[in-house]
C-alpha atoms as a PDB file:
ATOM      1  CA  UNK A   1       1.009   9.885  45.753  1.00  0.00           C
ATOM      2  CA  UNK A   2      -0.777  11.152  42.563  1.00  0.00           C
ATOM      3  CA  UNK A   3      -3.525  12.845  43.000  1.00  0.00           C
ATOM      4  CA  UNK A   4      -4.956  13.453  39.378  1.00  0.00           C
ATOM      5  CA  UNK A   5      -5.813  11.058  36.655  1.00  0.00           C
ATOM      6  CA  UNK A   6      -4.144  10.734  32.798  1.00  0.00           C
ATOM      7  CA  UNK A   7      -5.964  11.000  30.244  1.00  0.00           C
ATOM      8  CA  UNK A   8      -4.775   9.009  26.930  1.00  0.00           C
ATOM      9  CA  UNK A   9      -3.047  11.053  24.522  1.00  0.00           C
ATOM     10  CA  UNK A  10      -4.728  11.708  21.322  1.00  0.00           C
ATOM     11  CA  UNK A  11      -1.934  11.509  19.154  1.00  0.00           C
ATOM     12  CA  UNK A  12       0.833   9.359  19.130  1.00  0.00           C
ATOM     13  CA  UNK A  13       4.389   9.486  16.923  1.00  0.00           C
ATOM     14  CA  UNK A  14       2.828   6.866  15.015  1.00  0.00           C
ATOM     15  CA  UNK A  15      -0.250   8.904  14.541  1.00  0.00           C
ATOM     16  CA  UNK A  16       1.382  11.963  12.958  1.00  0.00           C
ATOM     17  CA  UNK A  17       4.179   9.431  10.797  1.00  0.00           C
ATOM     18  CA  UNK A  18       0.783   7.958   9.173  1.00  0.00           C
ATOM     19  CA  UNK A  19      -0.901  11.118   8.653  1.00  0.00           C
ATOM     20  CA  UNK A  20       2.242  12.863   6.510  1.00  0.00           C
ATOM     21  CA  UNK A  21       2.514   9.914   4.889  1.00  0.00           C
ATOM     22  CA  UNK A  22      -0.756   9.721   3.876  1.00  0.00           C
ATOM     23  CA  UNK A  23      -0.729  13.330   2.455  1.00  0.00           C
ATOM     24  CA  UNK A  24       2.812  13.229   1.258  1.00  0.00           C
ATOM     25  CA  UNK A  25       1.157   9.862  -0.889  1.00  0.00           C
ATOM     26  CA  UNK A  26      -1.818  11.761  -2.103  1.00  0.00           C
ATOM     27  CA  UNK A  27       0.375  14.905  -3.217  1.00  0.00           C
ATOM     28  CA  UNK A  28       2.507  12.714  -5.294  1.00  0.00           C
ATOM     29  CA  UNK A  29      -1.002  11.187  -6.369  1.00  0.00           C
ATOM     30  CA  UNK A  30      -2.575  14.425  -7.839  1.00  0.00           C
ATOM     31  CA  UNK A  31      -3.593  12.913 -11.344  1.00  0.00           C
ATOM     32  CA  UNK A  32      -6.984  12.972 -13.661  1.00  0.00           C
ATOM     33  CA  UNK A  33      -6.536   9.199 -13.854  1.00  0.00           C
ATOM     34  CA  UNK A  34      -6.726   8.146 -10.295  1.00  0.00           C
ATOM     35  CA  UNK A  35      -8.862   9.214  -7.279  1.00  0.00           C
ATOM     36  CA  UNK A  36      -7.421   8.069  -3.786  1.00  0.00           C
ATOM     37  CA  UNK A  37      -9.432   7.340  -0.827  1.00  0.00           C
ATOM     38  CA  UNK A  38      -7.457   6.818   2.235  1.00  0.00           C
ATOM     39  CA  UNK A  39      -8.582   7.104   5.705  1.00  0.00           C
ATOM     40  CA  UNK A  40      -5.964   7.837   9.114  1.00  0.00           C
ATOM     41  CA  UNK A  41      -6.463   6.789  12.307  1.00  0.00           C
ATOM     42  CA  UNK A  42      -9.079   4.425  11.550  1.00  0.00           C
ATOM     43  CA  UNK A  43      -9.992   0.788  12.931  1.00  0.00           C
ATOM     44  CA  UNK A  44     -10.022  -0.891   9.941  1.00  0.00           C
ATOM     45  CA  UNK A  45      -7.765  -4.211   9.943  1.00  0.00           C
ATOM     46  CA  UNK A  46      -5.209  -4.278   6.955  1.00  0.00           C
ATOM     47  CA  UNK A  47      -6.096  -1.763   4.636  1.00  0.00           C
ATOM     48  CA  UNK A  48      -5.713   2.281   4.806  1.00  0.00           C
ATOM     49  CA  UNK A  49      -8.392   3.007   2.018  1.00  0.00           C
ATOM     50  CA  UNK A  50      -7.982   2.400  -2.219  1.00  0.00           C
ATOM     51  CA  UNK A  51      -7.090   3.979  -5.036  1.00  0.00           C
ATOM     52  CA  UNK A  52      -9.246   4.323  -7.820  1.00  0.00           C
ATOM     53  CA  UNK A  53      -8.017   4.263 -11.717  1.00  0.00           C
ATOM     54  CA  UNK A  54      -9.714   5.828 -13.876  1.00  0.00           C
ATOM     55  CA  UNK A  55     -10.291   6.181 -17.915  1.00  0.00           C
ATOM     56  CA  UNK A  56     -11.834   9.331 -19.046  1.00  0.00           C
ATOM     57  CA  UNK A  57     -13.268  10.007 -15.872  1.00  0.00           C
ATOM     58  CA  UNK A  58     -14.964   6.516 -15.537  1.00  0.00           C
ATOM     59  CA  UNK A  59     -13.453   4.003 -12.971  1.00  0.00           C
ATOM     60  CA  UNK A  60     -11.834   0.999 -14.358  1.00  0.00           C
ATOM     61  CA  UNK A  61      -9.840  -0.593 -11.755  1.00  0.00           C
ATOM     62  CA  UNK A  62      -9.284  -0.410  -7.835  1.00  0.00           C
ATOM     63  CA  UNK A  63      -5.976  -1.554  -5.801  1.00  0.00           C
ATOM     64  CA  UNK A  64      -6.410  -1.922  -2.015  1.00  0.00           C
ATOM     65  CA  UNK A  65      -3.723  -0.002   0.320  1.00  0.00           C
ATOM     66  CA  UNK A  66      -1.696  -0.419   3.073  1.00  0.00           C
ATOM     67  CA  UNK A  67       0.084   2.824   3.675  1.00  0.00           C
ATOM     68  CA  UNK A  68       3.031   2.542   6.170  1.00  0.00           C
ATOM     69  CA  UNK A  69       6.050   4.947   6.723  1.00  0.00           C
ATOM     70  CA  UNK A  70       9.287   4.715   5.212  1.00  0.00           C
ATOM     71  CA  UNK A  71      11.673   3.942   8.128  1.00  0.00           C
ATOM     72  CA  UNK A  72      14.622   5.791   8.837  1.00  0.00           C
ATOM     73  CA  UNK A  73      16.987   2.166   9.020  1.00  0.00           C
ATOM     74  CA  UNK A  74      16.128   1.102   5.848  1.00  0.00           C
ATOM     75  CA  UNK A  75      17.305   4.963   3.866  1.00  0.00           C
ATOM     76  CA  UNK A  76      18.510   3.774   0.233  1.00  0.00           C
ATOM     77  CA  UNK A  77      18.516  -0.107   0.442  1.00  0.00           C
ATOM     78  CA  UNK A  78      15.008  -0.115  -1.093  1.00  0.00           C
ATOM     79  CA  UNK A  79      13.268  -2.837   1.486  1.00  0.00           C
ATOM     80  CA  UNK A  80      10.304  -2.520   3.984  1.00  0.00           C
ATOM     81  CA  UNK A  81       9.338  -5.178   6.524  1.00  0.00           C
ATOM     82  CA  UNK A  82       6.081  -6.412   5.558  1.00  0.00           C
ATOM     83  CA  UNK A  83       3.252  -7.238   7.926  1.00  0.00           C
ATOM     84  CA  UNK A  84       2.521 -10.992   7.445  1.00  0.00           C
ATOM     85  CA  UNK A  85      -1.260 -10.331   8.306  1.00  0.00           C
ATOM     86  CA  UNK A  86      -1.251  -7.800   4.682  1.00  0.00           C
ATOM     87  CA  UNK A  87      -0.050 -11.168   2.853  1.00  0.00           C
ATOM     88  CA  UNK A  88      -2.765 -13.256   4.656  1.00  0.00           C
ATOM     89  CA  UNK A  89      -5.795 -10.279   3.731  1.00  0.00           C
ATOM     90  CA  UNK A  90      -4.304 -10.567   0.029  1.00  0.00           C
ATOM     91  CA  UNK A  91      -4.136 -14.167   0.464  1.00  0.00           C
ATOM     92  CA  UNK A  92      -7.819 -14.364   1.433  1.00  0.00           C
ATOM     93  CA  UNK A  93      -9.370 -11.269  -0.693  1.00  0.00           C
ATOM     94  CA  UNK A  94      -7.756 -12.840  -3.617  1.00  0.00           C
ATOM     95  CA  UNK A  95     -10.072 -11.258  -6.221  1.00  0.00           C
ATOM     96  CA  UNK A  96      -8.155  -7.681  -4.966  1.00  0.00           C
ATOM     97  CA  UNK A  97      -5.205  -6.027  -5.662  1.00  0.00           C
ATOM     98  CA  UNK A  98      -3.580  -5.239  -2.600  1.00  0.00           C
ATOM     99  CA  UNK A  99      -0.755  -2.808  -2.448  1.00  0.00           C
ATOM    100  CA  UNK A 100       1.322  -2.033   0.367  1.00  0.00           C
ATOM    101  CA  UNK A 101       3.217   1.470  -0.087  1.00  0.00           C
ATOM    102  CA  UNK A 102       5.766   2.900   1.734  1.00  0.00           C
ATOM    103  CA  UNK A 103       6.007   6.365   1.962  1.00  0.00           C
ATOM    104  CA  UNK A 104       9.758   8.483   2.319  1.00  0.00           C
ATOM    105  CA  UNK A 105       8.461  12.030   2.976  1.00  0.00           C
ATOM    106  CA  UNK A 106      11.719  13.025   3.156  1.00  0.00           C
ATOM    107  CA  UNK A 107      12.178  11.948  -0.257  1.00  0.00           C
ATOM    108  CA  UNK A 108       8.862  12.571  -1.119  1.00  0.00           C
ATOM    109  CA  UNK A 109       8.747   9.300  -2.461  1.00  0.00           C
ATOM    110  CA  UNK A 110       6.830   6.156  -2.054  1.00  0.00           C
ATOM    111  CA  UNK A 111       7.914   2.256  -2.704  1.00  0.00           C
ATOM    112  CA  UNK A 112       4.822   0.200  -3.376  1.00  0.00           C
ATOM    113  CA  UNK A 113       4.676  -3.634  -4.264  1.00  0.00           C
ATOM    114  CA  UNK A 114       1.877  -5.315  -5.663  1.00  0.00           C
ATOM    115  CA  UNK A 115       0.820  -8.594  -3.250  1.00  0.00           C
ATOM    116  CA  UNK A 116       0.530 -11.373  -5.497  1.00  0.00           C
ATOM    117  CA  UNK A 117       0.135 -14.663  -5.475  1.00  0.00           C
ATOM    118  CA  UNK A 118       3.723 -15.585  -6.204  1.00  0.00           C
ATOM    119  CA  UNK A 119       4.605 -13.356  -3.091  1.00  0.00           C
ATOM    120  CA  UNK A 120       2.734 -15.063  -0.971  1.00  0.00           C
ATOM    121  CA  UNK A 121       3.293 -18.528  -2.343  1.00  0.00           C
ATOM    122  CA  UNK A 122       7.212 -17.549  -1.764  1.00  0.00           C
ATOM    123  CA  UNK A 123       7.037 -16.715   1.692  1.00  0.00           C
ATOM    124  CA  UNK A 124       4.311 -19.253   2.901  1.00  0.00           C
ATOM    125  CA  UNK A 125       7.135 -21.066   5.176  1.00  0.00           C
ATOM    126  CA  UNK A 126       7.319 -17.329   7.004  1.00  0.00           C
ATOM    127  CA  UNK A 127       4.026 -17.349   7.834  1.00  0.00           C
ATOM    128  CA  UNK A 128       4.665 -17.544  11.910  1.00  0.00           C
ATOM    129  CA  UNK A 129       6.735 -14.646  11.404  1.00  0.00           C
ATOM    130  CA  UNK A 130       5.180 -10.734  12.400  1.00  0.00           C
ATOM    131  CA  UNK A 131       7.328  -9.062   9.122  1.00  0.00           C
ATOM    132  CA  UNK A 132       8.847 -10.292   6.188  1.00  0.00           C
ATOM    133  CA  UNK A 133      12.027  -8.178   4.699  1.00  0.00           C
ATOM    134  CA  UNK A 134      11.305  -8.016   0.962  1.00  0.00           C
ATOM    135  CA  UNK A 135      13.051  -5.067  -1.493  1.00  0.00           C
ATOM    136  CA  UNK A 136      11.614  -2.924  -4.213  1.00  0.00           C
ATOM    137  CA  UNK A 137      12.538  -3.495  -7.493  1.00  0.00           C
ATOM    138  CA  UNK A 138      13.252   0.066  -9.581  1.00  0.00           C
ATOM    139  CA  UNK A 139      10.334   0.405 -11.152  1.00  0.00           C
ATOM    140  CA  UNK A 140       8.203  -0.327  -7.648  1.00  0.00           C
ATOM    141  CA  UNK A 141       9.565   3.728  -6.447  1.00  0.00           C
ATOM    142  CA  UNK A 142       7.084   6.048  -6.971  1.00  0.00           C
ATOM    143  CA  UNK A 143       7.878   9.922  -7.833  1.00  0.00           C
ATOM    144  CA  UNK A 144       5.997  12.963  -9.362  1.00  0.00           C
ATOM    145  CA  UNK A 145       8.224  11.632 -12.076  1.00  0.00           C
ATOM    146  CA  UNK A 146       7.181   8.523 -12.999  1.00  0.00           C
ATOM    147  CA  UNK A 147       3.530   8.769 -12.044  1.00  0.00           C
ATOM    148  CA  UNK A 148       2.387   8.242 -15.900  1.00  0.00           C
ATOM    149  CA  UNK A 149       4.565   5.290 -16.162  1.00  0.00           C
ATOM    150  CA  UNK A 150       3.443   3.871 -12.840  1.00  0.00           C
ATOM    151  CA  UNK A 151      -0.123   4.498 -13.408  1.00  0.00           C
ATOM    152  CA  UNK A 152      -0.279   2.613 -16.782  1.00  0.00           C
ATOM    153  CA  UNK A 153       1.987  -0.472 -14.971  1.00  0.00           C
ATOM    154  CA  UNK A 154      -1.274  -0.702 -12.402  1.00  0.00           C
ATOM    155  CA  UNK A 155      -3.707  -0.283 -14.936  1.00  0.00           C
ATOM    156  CA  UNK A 156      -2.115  -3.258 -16.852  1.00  0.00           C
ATOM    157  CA  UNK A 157      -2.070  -5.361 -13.635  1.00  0.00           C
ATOM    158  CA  UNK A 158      -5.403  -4.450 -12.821  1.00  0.00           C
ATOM    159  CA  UNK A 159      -6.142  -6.086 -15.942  1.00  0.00           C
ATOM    160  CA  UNK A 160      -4.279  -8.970 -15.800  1.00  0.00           C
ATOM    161  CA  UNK A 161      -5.887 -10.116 -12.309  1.00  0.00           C
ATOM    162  CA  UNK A 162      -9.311  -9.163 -14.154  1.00  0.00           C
ATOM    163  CA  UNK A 163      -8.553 -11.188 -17.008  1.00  0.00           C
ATOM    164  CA  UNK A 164      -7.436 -13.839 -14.172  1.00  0.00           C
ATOM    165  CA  UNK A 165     -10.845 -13.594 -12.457  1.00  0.00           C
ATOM    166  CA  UNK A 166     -12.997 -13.886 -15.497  1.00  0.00           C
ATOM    167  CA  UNK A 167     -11.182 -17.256 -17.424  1.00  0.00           C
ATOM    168  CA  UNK A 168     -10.985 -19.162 -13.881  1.00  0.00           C
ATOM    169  CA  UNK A 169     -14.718 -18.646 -13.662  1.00  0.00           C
ATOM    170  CA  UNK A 170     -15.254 -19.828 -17.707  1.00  0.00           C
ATOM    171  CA  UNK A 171     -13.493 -22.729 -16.623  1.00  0.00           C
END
């Protein structure tokens, strides 16, 4: 018979995957054109925090993340399986960008893909499903390498889903 209570534990493996994920992300992040803001461990329902672009110091965009770990099964086939409820917050918060990114920190790495409408209106016969299996095009990997490249690409879809914004409310 046991005699003394359990406590919770504090930390879980899934705990400490999300928190070097999180800081391998925000390492590869280090630029003067983007601020991140990402939280661990938190209660908040879809999202892990935002990332802020910026122009000369001045903000002129914001993407919404979902941060998630890079799993093990999935090593070089460039794919993640996608929580259904991310499409249905970027399905309802329409007026974001929502990103989900997937972080290798072996390969300090991350794959991120952009949750747009044309996702969503793809998979809409999956939405009973938990995940969704979708793959990362080349230009959706993130490195210390590419960062520039990668922060102009979001800047110009920032823009785009401005521009969206802006003529459906002319109309």
């Amino acid at each position: 018979m046991d005699t003394e209570f359990t406590p919770n534990l504090s930390v879980s493996e899934n705990d400490i995957a999300e928190e070097l994920s999180v800081d391998c992300l925000k390492e590869i992040l280090r630029h003067e054109d983007i601020k991140t803001h990402f939280t661990t461990n938190d209660k908040t329902a879809n999202i892990d925090g935002y990332i802020e672009l910026l122009k000369e110091r001045r903000i002129c965009g914001k993407i919404t993340v979902q941060i998630k770990t890079y799993p093990q099964k999935y090593m070089g086939q460039a794919k993640f399986d996608f929580p259904t409820s991310l499409l249905a917050y970027a399905q309802k918060c329409s007026s974001e960008l929502v990103f989900l990114i997937a972080v290798d920190n072996v390969q300090k790495t991350a794959y991120w893909k952009y949750i747009s409408t044309t996702i969503i209106n793809d998979n809409l016969s999956k939405a009973n499903q938990q995940t969704i299996t979708i793959g990362f095009e080349t230009s959706e990997i993130l490195s210390k390498e590419n960062l520039e490249e990668t922060i102009a690409h979001w800047k110009s879809l920032y823009q785009t889903q401005s521009n969206l914004i802006i003529n459906s409310v002319k109309i």
